[in-house]
Structures are given as structure tokens and as C-alpha cells.
Protein backbone atom coordinates (compact mmCIF):
# COMPACT_ATOMS: atom_id res chain seq x y z
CA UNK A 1 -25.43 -34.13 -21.07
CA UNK A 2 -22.94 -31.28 -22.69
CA UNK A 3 -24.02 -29.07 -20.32
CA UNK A 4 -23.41 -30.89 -17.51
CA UNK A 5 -19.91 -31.65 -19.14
CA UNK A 6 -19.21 -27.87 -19.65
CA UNK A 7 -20.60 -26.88 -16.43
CA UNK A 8 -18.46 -29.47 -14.53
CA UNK A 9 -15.60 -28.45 -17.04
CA UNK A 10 -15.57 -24.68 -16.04
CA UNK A 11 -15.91 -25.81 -12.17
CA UNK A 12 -12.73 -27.56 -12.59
CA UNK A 13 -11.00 -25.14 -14.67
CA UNK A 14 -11.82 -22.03 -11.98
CA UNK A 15 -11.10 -24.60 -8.94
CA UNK A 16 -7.49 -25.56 -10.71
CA UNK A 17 -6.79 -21.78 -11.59
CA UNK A 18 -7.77 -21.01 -8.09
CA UNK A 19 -5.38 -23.30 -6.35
CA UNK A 20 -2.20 -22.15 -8.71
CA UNK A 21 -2.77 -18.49 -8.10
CA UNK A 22 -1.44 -18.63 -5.05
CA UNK A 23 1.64 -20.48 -3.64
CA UNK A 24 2.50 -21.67 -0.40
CA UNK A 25 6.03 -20.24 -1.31
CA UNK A 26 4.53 -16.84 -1.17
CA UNK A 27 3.69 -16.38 2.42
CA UNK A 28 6.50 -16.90 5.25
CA UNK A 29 5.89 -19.63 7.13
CA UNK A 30 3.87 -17.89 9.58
CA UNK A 31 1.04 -16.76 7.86
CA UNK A 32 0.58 -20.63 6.40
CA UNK A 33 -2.39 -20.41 3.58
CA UNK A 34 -3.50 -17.21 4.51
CA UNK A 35 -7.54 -16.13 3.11
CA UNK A 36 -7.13 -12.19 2.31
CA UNK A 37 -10.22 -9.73 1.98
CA UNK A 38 -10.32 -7.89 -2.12
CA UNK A 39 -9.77 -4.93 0.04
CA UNK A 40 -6.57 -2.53 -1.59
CA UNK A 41 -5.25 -0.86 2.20
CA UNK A 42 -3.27 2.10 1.87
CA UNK A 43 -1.15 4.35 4.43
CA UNK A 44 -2.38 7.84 3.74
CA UNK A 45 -1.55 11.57 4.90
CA UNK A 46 -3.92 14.70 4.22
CA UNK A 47 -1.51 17.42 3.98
CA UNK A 48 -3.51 21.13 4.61
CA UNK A 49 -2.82 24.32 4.87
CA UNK A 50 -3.37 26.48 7.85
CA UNK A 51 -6.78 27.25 6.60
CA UNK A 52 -7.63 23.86 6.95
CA UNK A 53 -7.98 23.26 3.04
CA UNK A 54 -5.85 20.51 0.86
CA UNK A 55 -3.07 21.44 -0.15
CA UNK A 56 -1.85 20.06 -3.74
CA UNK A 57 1.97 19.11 -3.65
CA UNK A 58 4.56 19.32 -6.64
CA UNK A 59 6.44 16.90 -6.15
CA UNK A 60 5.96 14.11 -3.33
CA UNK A 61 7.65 10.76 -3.18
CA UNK A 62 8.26 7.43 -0.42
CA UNK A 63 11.87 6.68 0.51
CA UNK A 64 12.31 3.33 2.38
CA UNK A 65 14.95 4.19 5.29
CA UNK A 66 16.41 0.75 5.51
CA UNK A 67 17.70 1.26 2.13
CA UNK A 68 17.46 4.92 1.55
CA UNK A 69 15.80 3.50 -2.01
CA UNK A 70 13.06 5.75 -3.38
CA UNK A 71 9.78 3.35 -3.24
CA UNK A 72 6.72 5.18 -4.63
CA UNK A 73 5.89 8.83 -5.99
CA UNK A 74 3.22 10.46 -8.15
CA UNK A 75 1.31 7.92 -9.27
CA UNK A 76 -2.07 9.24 -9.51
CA UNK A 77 -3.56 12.70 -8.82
CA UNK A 78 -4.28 12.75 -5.05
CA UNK A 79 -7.84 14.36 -3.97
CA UNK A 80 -8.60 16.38 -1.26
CA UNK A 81 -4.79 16.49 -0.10
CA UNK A 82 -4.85 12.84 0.52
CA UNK A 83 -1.74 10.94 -0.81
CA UNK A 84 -0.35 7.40 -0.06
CA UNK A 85 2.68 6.62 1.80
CA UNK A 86 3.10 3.01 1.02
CA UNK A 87 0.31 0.51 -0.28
CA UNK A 88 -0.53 -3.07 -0.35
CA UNK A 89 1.92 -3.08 -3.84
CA UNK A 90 4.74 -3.52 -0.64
CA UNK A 91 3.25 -6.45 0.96
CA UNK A 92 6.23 -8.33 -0.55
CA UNK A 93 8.40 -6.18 0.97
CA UNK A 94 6.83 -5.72 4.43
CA UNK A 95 5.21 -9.22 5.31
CA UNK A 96 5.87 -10.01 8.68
CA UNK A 97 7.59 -7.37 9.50
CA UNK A 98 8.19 -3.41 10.36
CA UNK A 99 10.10 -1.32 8.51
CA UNK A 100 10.61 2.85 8.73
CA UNK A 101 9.21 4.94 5.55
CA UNK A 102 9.25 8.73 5.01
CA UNK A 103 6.78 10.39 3.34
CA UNK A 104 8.14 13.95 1.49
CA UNK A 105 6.50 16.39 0.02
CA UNK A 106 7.72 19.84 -2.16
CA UNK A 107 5.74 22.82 -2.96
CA UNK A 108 7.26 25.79 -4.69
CA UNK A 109 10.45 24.26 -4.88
CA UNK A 110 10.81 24.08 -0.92
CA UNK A 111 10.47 20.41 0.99
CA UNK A 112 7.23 21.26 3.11
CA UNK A 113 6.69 17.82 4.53
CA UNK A 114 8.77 15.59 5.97
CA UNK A 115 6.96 12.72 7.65
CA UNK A 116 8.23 9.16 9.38
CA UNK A 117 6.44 6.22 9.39
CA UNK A 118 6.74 2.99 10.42
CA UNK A 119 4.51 0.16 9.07
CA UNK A 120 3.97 -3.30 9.21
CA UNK A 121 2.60 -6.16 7.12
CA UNK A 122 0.68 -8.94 8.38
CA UNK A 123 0.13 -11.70 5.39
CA UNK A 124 -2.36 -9.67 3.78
CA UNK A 125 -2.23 -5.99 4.25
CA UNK A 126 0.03 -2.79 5.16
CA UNK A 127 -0.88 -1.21 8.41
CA UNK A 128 0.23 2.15 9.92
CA UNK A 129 1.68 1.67 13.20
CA UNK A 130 3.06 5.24 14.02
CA UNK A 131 3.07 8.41 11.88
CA UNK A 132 0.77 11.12 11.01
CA UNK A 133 -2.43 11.31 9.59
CA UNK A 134 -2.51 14.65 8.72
CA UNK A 135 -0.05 17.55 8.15
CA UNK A 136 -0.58 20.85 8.39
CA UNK A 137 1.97 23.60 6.98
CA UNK A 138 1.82 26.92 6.46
């Protein structure tokens, strides 16, 4: 019998902390109750060289044009030239809507990249809907 109290106990427990993770206030009216995948989406660019090989950055950072407001920069060490533009962390931000980014990256001092994008958010994720998936200088 205590195990059928403790199993029923945890059941309600995970079903109650299930239903106040997430609040109806959260989503714009839109999306209603919206059922997102575990998946982490991220815009990404693969900057190269002319050779064709990654090139590794300085200094590279996000600036959201509507506000001209710095919004992400090195965060972690990017592999194989690959470095995010703007992740689900800005679902908040971008939810039902399309807003312009630009993506900036110095080497040596000199700005080498300088990239627009403009991406939306549906109720779950960020999604590219113009800009470049790879740039090559030289």
C-alpha cells in the first residue's frame, strides 16, 4: 500500500510541476498552449577563408537593428568556423514576429564580416528567413 501511495504521490507531484512550468501568459495569444520539441535551434554562419578552411574570429558579436542593442557575443568557442547569430535564448524576444540582426565579426583588429539577417520566431523556435550561411573572406 506505501508504494502505491508514493507512486501515485510522485505522479501527482511531476503532473502539478508539469502544468506550472509553463504559463499561458507566456505565449501570445496565437500560439495558445503550444507543445515544443527539446530541440535548442540556432541561426549559424561558417565563416572561411578563401582556402575553404574555418576561419577563427577575435572578436564576433550580434547587434539587434531595431534597437542597435548588442544581443549575444563570445559565448563559447565556435568549431569549425561555425558561430551563432541568435538562438532559441531570443524566443522571448522574437515570438511571433521578424526582426533584422547583424552578425560581425573582427580578425586582426579589422571588421571582416558584416552579415544581415532577418529571423523569425514561431512559439517555439528561431528560424532564419534571409541571410547567409556561409562567409567567405580573404
Amino acid at each position: 500500500m506505501k508504494k502505491i501511495t508514493l507512486i501515485l504521490s510522485v505522479l501527482v507531484a511531476a503532473f502539478l510541476l508539469q502544468a506550472h512550468s509553463c504559463h499561458k501568459d507566456d505565449y501570445p495569444s496565437v500560439c495558445g498552449n503550444p507543445v515544443c520539441t527539446e530541440i535548442f535551434k540556432a541561426v549559424m554562419v561558417q565563416v572561411k577563408d578563401a582556402n575553404g578552411n574555418p576561419v577563427k574570429l577575435d572578436d564576433y558579436y550580434t547587434v539587434r537593428l531595431s534597437t542597435e542593442e548588442r544581443v549575444s557575443g563570445p559565448g563559447s568557442t565556435p568549431e569549425n568556423g561555425m558561430y551563432v547569430v541568435v538562438d532559441d535564448n531570443f524566443i522571448s524576444i522574437l515570438m511571433d514576429k521578424t526582426e533584422g540582426f547583424k552578425f560581425v565579426g573582427i580578425k586582426n583588429g579589422v571588421e571582416v564580416v558584416n552579415e544581415i539577417y532577418q529571423v523569425t520566431g514561431d512559439c517555439c523556435h528561431v528560424n532564419k528567413d534571409s541571410g547567409k550561411d556561409e562567409v567567405v573572406i580573404p
